[in-house]
N, C-alpha and C. Protein backbone atom coordinates (compact mmCIF):
# COMPACT_ATOMS: atom_id res chain seq x y z
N UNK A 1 13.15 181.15 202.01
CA UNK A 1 14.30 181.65 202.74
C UNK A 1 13.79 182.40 203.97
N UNK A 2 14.37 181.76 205.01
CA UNK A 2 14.01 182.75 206.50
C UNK A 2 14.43 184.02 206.17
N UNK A 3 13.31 185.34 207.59
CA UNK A 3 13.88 186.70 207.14
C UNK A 3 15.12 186.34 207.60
N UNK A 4 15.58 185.88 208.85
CA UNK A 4 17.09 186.40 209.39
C UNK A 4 18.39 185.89 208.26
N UNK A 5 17.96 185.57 207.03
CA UNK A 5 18.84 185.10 206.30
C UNK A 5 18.61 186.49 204.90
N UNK A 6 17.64 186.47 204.80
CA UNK A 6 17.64 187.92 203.88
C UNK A 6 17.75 189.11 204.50
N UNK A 7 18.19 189.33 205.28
CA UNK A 7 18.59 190.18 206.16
C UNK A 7 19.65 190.56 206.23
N UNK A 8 20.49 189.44 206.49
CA UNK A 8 21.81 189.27 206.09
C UNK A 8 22.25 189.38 205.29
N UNK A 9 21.60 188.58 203.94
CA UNK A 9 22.00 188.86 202.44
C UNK A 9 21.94 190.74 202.12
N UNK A 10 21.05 191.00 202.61
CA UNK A 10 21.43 192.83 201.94
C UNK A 10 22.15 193.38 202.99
N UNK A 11 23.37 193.24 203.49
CA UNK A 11 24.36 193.67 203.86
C UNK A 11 25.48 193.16 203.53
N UNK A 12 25.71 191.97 202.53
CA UNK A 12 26.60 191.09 201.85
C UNK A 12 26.99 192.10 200.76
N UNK A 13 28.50 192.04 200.40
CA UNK A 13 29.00 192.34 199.16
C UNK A 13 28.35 191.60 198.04
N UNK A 14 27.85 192.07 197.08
CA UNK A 14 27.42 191.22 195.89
C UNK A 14 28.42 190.79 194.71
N UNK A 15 29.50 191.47 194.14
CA UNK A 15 30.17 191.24 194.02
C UNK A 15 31.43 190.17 194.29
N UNK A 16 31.97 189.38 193.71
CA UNK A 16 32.93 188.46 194.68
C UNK A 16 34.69 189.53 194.66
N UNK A 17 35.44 188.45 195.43
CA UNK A 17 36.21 189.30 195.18
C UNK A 17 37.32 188.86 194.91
N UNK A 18 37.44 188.26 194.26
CA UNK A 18 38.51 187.81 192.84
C UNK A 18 38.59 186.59 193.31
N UNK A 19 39.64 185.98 192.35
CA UNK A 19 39.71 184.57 191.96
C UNK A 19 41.55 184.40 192.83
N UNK A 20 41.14 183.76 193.96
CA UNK A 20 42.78 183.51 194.40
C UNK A 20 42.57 182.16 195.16
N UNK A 21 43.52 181.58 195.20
CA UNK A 21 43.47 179.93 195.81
C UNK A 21 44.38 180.01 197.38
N UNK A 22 44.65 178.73 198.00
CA UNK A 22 45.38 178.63 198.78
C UNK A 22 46.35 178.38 198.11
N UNK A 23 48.09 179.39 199.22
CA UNK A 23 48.92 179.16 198.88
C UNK A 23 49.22 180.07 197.47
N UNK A 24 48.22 181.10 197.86
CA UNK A 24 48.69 182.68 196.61
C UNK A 24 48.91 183.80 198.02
N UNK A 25 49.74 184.20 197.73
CA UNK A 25 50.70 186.00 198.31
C UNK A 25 49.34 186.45 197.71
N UNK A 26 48.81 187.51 198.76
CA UNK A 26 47.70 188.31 198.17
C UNK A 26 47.58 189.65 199.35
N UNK A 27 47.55 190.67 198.82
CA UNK A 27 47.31 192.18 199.47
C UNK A 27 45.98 192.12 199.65
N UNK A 28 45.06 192.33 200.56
CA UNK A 28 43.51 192.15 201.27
C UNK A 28 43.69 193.80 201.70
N UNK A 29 42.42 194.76 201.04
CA UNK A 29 42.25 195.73 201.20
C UNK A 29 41.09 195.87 202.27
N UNK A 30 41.00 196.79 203.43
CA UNK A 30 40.34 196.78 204.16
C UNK A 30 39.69 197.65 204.32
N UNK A 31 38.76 198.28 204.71
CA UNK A 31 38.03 199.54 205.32
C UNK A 31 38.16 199.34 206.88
N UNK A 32 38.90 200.50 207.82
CA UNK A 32 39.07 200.75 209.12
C UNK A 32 38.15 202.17 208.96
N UNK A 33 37.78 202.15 210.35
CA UNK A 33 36.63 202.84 210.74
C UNK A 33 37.31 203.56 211.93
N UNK A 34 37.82 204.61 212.35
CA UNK A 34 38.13 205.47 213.44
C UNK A 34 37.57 206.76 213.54
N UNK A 35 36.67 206.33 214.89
CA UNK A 35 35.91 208.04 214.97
C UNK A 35 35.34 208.19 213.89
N UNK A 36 35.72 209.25 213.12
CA UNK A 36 34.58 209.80 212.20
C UNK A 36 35.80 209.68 210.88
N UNK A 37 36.68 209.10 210.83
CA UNK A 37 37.35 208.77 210.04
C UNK A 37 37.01 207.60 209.07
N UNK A 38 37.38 207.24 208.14
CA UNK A 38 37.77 205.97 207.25
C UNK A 38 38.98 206.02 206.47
N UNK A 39 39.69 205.00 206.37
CA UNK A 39 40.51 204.56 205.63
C UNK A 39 41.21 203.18 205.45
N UNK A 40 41.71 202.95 204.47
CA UNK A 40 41.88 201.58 203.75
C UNK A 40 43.45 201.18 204.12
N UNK A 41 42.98 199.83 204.66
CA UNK A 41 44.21 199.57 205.33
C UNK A 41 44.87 198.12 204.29
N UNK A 42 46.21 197.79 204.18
CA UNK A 42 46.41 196.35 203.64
C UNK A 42 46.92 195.42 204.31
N UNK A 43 46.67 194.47 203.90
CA UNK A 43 47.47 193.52 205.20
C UNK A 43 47.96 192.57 203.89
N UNK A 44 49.07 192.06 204.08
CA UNK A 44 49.60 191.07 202.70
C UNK A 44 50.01 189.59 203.53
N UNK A 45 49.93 188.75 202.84
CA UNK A 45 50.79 187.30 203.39
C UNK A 45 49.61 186.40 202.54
N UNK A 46 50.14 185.06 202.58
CA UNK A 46 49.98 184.02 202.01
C UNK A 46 48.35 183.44 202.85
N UNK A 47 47.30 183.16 201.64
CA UNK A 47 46.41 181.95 202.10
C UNK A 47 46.34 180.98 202.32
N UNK A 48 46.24 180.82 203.79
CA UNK A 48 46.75 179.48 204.25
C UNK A 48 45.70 178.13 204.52
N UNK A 49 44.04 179.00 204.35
CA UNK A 49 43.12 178.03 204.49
C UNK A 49 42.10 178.86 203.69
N UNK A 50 40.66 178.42 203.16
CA UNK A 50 39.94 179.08 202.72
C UNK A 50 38.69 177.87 203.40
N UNK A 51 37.68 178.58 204.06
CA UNK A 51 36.53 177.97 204.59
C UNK A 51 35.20 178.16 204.22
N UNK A 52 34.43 177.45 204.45
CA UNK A 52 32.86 177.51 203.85
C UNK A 52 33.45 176.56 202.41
N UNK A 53 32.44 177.18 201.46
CA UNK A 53 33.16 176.99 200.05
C UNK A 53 31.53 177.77 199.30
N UNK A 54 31.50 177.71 198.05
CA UNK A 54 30.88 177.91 196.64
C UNK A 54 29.96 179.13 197.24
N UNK A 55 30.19 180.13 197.93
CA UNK A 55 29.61 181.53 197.76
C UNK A 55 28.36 181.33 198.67
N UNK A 56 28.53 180.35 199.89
CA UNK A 56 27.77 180.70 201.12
C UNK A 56 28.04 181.37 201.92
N UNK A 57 26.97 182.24 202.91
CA UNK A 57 27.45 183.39 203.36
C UNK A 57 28.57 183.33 204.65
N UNK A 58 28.78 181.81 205.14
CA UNK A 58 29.74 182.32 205.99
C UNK A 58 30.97 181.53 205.31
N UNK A 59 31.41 182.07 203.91
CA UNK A 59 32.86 181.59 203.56
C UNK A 59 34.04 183.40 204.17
N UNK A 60 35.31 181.89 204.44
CA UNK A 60 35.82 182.71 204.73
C UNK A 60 37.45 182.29 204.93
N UNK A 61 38.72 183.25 204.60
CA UNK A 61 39.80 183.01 204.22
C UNK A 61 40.24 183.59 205.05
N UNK A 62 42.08 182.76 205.49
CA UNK A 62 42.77 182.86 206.12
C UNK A 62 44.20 183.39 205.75
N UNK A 63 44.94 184.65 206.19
CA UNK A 63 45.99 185.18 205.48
C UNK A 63 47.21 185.38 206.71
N UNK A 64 47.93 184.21 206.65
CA UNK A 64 49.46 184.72 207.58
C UNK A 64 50.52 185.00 207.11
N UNK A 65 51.30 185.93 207.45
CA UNK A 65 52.89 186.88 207.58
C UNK A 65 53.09 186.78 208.65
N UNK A 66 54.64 186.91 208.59
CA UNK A 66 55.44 186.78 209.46
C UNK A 66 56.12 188.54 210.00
N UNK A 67 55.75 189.24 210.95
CA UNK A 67 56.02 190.98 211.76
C UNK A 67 57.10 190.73 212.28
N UNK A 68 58.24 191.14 212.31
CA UNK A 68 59.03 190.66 213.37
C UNK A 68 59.40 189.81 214.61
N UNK A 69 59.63 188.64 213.65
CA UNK A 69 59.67 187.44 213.81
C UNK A 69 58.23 186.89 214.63
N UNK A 70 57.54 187.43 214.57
CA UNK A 70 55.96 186.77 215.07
C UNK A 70 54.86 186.47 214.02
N UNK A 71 54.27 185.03 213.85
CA UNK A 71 53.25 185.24 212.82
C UNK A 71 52.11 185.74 212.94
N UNK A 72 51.57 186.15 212.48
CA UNK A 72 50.46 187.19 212.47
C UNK A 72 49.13 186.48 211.29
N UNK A 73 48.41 185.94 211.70
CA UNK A 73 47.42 185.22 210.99
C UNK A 73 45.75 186.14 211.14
N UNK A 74 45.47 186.28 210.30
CA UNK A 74 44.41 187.65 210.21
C UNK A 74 43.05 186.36 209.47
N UNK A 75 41.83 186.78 209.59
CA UNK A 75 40.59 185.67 209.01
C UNK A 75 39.74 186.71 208.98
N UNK A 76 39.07 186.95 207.30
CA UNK A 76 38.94 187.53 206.42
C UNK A 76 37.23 186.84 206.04
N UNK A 77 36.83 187.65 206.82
CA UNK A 77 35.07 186.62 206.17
C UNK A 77 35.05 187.65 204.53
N UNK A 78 34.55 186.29 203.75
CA UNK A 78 34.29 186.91 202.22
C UNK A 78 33.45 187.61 201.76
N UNK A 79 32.41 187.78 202.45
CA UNK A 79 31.63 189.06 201.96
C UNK A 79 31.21 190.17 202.74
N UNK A 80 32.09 190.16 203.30
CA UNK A 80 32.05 191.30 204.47
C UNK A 80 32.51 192.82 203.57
N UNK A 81 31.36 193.66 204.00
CA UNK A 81 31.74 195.18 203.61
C UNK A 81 32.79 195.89 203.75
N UNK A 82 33.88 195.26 204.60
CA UNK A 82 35.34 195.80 204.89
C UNK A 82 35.93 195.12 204.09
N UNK A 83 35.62 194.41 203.67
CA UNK A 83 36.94 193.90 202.65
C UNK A 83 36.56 194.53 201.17
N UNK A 84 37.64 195.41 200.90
CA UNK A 84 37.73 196.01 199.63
C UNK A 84 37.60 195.28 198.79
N UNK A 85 38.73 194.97 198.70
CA UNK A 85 39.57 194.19 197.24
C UNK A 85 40.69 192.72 197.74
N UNK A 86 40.78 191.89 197.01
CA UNK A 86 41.72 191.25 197.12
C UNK A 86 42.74 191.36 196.22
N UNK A 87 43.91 191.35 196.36
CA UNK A 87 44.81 191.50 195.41
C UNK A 87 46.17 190.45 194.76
N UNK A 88 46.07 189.72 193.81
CA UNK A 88 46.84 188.33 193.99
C UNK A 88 48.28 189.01 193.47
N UNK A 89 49.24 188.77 194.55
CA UNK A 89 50.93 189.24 193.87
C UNK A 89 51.44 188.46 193.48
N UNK A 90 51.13 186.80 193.74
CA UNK A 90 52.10 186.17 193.33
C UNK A 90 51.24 184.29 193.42
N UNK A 91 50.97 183.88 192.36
CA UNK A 91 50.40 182.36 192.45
C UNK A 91 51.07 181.94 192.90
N UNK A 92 50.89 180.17 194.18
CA UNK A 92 51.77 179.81 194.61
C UNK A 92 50.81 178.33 194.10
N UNK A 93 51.92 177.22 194.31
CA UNK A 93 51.73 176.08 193.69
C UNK A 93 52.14 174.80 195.17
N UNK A 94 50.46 174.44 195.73
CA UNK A 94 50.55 173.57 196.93
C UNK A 94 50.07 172.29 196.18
N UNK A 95 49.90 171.30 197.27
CA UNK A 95 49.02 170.02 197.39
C UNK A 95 48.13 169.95 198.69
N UNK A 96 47.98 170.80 199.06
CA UNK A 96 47.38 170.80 200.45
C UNK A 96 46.36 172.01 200.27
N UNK A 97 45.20 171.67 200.83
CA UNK A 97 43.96 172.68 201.19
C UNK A 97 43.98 173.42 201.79
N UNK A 98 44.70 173.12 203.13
CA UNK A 98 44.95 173.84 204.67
C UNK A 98 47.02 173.93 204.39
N UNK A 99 47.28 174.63 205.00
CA UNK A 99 48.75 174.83 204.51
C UNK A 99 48.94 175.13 206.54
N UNK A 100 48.10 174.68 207.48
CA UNK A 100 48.84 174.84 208.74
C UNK A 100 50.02 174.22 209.08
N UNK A 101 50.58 173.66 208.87
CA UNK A 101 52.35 173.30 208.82
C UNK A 101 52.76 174.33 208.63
N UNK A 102 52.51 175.60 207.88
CA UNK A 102 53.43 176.86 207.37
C UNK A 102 53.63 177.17 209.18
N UNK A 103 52.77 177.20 210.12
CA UNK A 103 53.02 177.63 211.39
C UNK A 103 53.97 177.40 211.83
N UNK A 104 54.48 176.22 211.62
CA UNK A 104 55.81 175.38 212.44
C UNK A 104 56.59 175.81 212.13
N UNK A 105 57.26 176.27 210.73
CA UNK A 105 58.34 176.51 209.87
C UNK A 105 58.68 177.78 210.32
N UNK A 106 60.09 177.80 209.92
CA UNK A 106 60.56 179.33 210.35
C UNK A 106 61.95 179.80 209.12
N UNK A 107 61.60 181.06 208.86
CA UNK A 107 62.74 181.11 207.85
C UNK A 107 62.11 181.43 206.44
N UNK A 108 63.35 180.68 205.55
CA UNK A 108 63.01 180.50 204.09
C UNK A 108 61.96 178.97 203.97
N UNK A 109 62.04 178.63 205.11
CA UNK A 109 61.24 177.10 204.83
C UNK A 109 59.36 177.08 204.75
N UNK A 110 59.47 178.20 205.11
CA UNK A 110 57.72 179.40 205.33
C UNK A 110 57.44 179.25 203.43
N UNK A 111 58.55 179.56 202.98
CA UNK A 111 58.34 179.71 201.31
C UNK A 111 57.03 178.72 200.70
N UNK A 112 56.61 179.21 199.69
CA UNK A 112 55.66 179.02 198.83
C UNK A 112 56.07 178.69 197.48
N UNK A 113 56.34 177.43 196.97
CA UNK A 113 57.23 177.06 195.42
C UNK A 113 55.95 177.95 194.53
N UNK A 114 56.63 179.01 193.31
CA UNK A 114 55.38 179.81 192.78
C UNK A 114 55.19 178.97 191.22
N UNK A 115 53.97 179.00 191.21
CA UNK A 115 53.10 178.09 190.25
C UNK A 115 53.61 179.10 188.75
N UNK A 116 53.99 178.28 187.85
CA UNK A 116 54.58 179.05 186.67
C UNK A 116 53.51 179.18 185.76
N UNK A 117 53.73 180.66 185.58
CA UNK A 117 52.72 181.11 184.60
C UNK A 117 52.20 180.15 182.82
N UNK A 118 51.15 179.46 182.64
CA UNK A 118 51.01 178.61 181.23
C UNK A 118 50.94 179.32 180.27
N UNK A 119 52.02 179.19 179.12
CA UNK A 119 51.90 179.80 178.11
C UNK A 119 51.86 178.82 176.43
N UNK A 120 51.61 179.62 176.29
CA UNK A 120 50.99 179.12 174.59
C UNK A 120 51.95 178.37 173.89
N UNK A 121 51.57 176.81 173.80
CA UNK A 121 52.71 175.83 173.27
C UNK A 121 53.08 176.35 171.65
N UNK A 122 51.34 176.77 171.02
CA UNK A 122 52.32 177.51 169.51
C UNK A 122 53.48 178.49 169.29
N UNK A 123 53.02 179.55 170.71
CA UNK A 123 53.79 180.80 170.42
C UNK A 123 55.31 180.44 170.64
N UNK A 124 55.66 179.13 171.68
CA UNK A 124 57.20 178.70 171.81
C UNK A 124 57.53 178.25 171.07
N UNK A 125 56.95 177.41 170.39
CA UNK A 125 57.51 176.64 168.97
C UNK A 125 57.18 176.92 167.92
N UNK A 126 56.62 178.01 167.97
CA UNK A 126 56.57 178.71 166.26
C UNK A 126 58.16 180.15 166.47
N UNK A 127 58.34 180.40 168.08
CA UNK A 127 59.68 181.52 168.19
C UNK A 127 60.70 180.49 167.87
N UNK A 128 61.00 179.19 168.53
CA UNK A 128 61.93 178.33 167.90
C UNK A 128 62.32 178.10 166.90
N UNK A 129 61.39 178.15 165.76
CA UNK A 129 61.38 177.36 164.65
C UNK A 129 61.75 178.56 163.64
N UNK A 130 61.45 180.33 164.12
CA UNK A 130 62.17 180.80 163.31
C UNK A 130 63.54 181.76 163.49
């Protein structure tokens, strides 16, 4: 491994930071840096692309909301020291990798159909049955 690549690696989060797909609502915790300040900022909206892939150092995810009436698309490198936490609010259920069409849309048509939680075929049909 070249130095300029281990170099890099010890300033990488080691940790990952959770398990969320495209097309999940997710709160992205940040570290902002002002003056001699810090504090943790969130930014929320839907993943609309996720790049790189399998935990190379330049993967990196894409999160747009809609601010008054403007979309606002924010890109989130994954192991960057500002990114806290990710936070999943809500699974969403696509067929698409890249979800850029969400750009075009305006409205309720922006929506995300949400992926239904799998539950235990015994536990429904053993509550049925008594």
């Amino acid at each position: 491994m070249s130095l300029l690549l281990k170099v890099a690696q010890s300033h990488l989060r080691k940790e990952p930071l959770g398990d969320f797909e495209v097309g999940d609502t997710v709160n992205v915790h940040t570290r902002i840096k002002e003056g001699d300040k810090e504090r943790v900022q969130v930014f929320n909206g839907t993943v609309i692309s996720k790049a790189g892939g399998h935990g190379e150092i330049n993967d990196a995810f894409t999160v747009r909301r809609v601010v008054s009436g403007e979309g606002v698309e924010r890109i989130f490198p994954s192991h960057s020291p500002r990114v806290v936490k990710v936070e999943v609010t809500r699974k969403g259920r696509v067929r698409r990798a890249k979800l850029f069409y969400l750009r075009k849309r305006v409205g309720k048509a922006t929506k995300v159909k949400e992926a239904l939680a799998s539950q235990d075929p015994t536990s429904a049909n053993g509550a049925a049955a008594t």
